[in-house]
Protein backbone atom coordinates (compact mmCIF):
# COMPACT_ATOMS: atom_id res chain seq x y z
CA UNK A 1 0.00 0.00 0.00
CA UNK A 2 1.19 3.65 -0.72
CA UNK A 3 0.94 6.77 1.82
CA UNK A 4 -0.60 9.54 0.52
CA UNK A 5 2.82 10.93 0.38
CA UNK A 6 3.86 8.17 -1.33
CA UNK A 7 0.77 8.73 -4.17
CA UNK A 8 1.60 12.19 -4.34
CA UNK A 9 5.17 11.72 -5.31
CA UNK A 10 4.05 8.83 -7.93
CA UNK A 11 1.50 11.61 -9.35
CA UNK A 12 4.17 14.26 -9.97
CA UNK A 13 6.19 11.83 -11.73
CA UNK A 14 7.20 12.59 -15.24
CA UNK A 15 5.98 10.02 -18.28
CA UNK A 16 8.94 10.97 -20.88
CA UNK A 17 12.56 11.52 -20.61
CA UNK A 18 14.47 15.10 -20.13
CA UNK A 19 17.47 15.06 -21.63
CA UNK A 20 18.37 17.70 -19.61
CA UNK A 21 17.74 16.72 -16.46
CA UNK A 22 21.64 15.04 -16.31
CA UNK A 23 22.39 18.94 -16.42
CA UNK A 24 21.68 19.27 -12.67
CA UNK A 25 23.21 16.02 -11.60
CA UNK A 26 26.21 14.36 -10.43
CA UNK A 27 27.65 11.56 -12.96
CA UNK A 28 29.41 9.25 -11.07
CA UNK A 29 30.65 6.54 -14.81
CA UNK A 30 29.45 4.57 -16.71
CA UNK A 31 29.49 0.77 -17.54
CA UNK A 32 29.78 -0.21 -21.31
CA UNK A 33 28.92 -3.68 -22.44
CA UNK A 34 28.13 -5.42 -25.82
CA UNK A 35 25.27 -8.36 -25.77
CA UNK A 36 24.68 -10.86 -28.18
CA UNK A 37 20.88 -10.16 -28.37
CA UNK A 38 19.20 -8.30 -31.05
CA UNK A 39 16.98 -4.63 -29.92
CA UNK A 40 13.93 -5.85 -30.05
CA UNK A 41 14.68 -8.38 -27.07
CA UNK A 42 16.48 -5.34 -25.25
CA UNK A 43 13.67 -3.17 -25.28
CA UNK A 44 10.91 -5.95 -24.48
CA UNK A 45 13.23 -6.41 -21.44
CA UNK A 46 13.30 -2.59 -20.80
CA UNK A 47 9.77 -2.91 -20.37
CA UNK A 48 9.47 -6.07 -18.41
CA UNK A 49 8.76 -5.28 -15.00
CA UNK A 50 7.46 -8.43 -13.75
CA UNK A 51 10.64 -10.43 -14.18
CA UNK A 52 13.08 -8.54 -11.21
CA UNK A 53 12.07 -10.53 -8.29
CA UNK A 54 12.35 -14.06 -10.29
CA UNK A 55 15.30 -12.98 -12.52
CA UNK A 56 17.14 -11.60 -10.28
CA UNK A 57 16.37 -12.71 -6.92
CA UNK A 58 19.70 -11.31 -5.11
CA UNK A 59 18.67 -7.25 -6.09
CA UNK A 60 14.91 -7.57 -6.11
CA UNK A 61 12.83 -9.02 -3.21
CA UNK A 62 9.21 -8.26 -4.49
CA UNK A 63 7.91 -5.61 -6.81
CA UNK A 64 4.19 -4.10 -6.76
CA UNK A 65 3.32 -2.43 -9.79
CA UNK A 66 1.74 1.60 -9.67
CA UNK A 67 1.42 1.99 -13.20
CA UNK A 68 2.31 1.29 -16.54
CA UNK A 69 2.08 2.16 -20.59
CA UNK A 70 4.10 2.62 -23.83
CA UNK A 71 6.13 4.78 -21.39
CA UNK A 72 7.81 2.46 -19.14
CA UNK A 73 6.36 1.63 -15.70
CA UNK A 74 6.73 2.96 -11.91
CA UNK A 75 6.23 0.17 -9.05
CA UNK A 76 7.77 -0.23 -5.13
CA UNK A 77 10.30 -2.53 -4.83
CA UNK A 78 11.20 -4.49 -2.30
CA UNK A 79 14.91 -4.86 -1.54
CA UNK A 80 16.74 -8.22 -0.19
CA UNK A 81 17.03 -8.81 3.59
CA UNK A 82 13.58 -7.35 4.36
CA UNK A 83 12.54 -3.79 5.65
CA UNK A 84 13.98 -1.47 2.74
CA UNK A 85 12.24 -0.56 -0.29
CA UNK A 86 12.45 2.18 -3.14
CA UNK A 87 9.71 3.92 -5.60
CA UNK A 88 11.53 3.25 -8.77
CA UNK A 89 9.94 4.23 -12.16
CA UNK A 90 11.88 3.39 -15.65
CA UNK A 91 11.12 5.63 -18.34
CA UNK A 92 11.71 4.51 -22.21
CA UNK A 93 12.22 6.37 -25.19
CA UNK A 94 11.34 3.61 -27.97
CA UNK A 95 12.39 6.17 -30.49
CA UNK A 96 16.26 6.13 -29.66
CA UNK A 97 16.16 3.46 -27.49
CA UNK A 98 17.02 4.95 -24.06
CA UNK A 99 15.53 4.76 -20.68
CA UNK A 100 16.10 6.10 -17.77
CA UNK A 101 15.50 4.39 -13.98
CA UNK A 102 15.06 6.92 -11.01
CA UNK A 103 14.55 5.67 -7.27
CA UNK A 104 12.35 8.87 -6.43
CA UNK A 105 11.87 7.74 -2.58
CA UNK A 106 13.49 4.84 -0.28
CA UNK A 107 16.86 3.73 0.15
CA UNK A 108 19.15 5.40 -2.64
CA UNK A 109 16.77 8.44 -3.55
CA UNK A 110 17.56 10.55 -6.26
CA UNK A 111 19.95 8.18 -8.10
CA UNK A 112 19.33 8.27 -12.05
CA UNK A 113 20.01 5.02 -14.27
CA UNK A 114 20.60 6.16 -18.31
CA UNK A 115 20.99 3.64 -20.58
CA UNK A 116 21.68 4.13 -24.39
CA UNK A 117 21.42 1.26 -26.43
CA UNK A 118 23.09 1.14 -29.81
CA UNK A 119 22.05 -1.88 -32.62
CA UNK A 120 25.25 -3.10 -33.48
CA UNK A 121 24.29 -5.96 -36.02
CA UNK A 122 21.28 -8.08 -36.20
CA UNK A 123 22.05 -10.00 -33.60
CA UNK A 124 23.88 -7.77 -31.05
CA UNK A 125 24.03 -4.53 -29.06
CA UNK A 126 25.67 -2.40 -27.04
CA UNK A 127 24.85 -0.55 -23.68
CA UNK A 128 26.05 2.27 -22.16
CA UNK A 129 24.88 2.55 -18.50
CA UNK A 130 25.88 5.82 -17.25
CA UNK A 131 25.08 7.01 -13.67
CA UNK A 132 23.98 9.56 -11.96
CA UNK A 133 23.65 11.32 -8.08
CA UNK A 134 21.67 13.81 -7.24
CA UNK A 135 24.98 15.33 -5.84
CA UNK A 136 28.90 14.66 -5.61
CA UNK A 137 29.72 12.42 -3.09
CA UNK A 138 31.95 13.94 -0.10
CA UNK A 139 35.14 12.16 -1.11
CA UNK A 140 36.85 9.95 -3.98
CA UNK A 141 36.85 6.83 -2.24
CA UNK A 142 33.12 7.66 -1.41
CA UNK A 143 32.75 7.40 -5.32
CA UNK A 144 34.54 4.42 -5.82
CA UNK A 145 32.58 2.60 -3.93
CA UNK A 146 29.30 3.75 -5.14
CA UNK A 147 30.61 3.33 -8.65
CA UNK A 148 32.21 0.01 -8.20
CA UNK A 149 28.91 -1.37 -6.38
CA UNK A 150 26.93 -0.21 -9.06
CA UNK A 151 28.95 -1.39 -12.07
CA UNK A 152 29.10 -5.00 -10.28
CA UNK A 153 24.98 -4.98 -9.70
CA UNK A 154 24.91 -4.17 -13.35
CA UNK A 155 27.54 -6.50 -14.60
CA UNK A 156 25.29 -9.22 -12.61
CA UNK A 157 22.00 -8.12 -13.68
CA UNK A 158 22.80 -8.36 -17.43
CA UNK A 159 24.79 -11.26 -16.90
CA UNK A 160 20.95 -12.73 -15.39
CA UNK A 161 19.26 -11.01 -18.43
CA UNK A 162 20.86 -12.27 -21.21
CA UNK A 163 19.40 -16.06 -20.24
CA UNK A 164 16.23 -14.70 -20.49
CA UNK A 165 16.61 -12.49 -23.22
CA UNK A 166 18.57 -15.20 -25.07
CA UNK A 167 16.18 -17.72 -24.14
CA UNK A 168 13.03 -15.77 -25.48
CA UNK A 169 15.04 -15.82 -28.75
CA UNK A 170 15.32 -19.37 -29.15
CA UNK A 171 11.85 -19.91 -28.08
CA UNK A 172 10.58 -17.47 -30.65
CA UNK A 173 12.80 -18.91 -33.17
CA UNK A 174 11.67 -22.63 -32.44
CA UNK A 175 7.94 -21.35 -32.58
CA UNK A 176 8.97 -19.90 -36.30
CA UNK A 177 10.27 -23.11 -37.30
CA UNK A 178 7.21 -25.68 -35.59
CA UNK A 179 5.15 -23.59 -38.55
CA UNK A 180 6.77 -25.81 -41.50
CA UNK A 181 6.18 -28.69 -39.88
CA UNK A 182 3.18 -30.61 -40.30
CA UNK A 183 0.76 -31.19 -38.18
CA UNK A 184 -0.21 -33.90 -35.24
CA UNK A 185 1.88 -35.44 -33.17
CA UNK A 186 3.29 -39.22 -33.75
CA UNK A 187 4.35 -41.52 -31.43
CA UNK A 188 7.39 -40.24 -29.89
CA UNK A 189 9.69 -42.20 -27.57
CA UNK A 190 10.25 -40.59 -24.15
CA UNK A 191 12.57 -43.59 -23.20
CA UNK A 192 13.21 -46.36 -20.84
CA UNK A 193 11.26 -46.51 -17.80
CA UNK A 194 14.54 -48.13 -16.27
CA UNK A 195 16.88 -45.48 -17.26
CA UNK A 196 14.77 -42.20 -16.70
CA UNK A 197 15.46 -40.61 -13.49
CA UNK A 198 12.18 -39.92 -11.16
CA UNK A 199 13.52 -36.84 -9.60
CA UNK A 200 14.55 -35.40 -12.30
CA UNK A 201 13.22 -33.31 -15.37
CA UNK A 202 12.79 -35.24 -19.06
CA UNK A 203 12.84 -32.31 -21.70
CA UNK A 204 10.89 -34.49 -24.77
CA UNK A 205 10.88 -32.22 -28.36
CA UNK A 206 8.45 -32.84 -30.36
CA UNK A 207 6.33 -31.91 -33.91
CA UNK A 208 3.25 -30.12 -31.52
CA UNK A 209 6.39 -28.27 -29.05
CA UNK A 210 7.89 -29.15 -26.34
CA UNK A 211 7.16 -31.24 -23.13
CA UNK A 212 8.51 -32.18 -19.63
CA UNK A 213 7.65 -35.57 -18.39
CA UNK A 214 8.48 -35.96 -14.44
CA UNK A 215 7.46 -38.38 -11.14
CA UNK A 216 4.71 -37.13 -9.77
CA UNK A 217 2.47 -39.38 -6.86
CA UNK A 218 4.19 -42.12 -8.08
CA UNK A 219 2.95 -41.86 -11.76
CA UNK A 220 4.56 -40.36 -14.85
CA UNK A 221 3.53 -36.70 -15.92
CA UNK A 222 3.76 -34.64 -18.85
CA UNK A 223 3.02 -31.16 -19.30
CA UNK A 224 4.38 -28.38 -21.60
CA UNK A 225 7.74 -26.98 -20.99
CA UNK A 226 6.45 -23.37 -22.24
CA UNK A 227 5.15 -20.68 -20.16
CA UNK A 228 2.37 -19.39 -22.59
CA UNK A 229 3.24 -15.66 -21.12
CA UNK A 230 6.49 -15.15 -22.64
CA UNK A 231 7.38 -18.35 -23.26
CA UNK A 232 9.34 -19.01 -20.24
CA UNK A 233 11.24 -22.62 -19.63
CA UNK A 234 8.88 -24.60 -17.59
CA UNK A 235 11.56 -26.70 -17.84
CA UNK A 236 13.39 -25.23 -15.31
CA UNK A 237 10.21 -25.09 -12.55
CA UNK A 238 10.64 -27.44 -9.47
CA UNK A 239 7.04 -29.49 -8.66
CA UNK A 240 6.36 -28.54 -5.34
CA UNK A 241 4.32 -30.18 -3.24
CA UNK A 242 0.89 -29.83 -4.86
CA UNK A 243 1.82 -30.53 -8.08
CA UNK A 244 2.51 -26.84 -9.12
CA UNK A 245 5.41 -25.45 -11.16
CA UNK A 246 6.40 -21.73 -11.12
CA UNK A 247 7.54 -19.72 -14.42
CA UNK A 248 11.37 -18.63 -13.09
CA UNK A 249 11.05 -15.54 -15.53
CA UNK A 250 7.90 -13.86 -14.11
CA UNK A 251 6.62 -16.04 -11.29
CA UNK A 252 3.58 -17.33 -13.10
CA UNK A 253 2.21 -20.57 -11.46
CA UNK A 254 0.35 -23.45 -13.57
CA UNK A 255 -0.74 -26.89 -11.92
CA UNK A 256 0.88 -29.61 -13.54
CA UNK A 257 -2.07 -31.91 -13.72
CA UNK A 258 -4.80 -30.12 -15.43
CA UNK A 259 -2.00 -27.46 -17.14
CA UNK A 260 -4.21 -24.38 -15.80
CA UNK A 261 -2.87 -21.00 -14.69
CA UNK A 262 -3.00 -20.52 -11.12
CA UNK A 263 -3.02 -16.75 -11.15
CA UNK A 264 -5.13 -16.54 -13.66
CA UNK A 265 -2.72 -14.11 -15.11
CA UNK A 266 -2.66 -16.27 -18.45
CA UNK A 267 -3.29 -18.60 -21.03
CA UNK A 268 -3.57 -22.28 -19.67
CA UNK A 269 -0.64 -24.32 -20.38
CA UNK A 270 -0.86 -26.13 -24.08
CA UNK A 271 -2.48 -29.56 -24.05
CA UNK A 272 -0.13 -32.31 -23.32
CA UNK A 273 -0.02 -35.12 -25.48
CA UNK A 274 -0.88 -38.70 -24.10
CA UNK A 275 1.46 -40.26 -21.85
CA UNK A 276 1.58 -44.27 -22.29
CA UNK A 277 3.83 -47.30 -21.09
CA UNK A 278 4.66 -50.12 -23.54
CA UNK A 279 7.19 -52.89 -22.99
CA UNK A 280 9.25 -51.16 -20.21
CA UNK A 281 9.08 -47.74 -22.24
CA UNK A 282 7.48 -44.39 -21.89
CA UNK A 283 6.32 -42.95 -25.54
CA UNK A 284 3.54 -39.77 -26.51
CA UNK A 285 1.31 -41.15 -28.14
């Protein structure tokens, strides 16, 4: 929940970027690094607000949206170890393919993010994160740490984004190529009951997608390994207890057995195919 303050400060927020604002501030460096993902994954990610707590666990406890649009977003975040949080809105020009993130209350208020992204080829970028204080630190070594602790978050949160970003790709890609195929499903074999492990995860590829078959109640499952949100790698979800698997890029839950979304935040997970036994081997059939 937001104080009034709190709303107040959200309200006066500004939806677009001033270029000039970095006039009136402190810039403390920057952090340049190239990415082997193409812009339009770079900008969906830009926008992506619901992946930080899942994605990257260690600088993102929780996040609560305020609002959103073509714009960017503004939510309250909550930070790891409990207690501390920050009003944080990221603010995108499409156009030339900047945004800027501003904590505008909590712990760190008044430090500006600018990132300008440059297309490099096809198939890879370049960022430059540059940062900004409201003011000058009170000594050098104040600024080297500040600097330093930045650069590292950053270094780790691309080094988190590029599996998803890079990931997305492939999924995308894979959906592209599934069109030229034709249609229906035929027997496919999972393999040997023997040799499969029952705590473990079976990623099965097949003409209609892709499928995980696990243990579950002492029975063999099988339900798809794509998250119809974003097309997040079910693959990776541990079955907990009740036979639910969470999406590890935005958190979205689906129960295994009937494929439906929890939340009810999304599409239902796509049908899985039949699951039979013959001669000491699993198969779709």
């Amino acid at each position: 929940m937001l104080t009034e303050t709190e709303k107040d400060l959200c309200a006066s927020r500004p939806n677009s970027v001033s270029y000039d604002r970095v006039q009136d501030l402190h810039f403390l460096g920057n952090y340049v690094r190239r990415l082997p993902v193409n812009m339009a994954r770079m900008m969906e990610n830009a926008h992506d607000w619901e992946h930080l707590p899942y994605v990257h666990a260690s600088s993102f406890a929780s996040i609560d949206l305020i609002s959103k649009g073509p714009w960017g977003w503004r939510a309250k975040i909550g930070l790891p170890g409990g207690g501390d949080y920050q009003l944080l809105d990221l603010i995108i020009d499409e156009t030339r393919h900047y945004w800027v993130s501003t904590v505008f209350s909590g712990m760190g208020t008044g430090t500006e993010i600018h990132t300008q992204a440059t297309e490099l080829s096809g198939d890879e970028i370049e960022v430059d994160v540059r940062f900004y204080l409201p003011e000058a630190p009170a000594d050098n070594t104040v600024a080297d740490f500040v600097l330093k602790y930045l650069t590292d978050q950053y270094r780790v949160l691309y080094d988190e984004d590029l599996g998803l970003m890079s990931g997305r790709q492939s999924a995308l890609d894979d959906r592209i190529a599934r069109r030229d195929e034709p249609p229906g499903l035929a027997s496919v074999l999972v393999g040997d009951v023997s040799e499969l492990d029952p705590l473990g995860t079976h990623l099965v590829e097949t003409q209609a997608g892709r499928f995980c078959v696990r243990r579950w109640r002492d029975e063999w499952i099988v339900h798809s390994a794509i998250c119809p949100h974003m097309l997040g790698p079910l693959n990776e979800a541990k079955l907990d207890e009740r036979g639910n698997i969470t999406c590890p890029w935005h958190g979205y839950r689906f129960d295994v057995a009937t494929g439906q979304n929890i939340d009810g935040k999304c599409n239902d997970l796509a049908q899985a195919p039949r699951l039979i036994e013959r001669n000491g081997k699993l198969y779709f059939d």
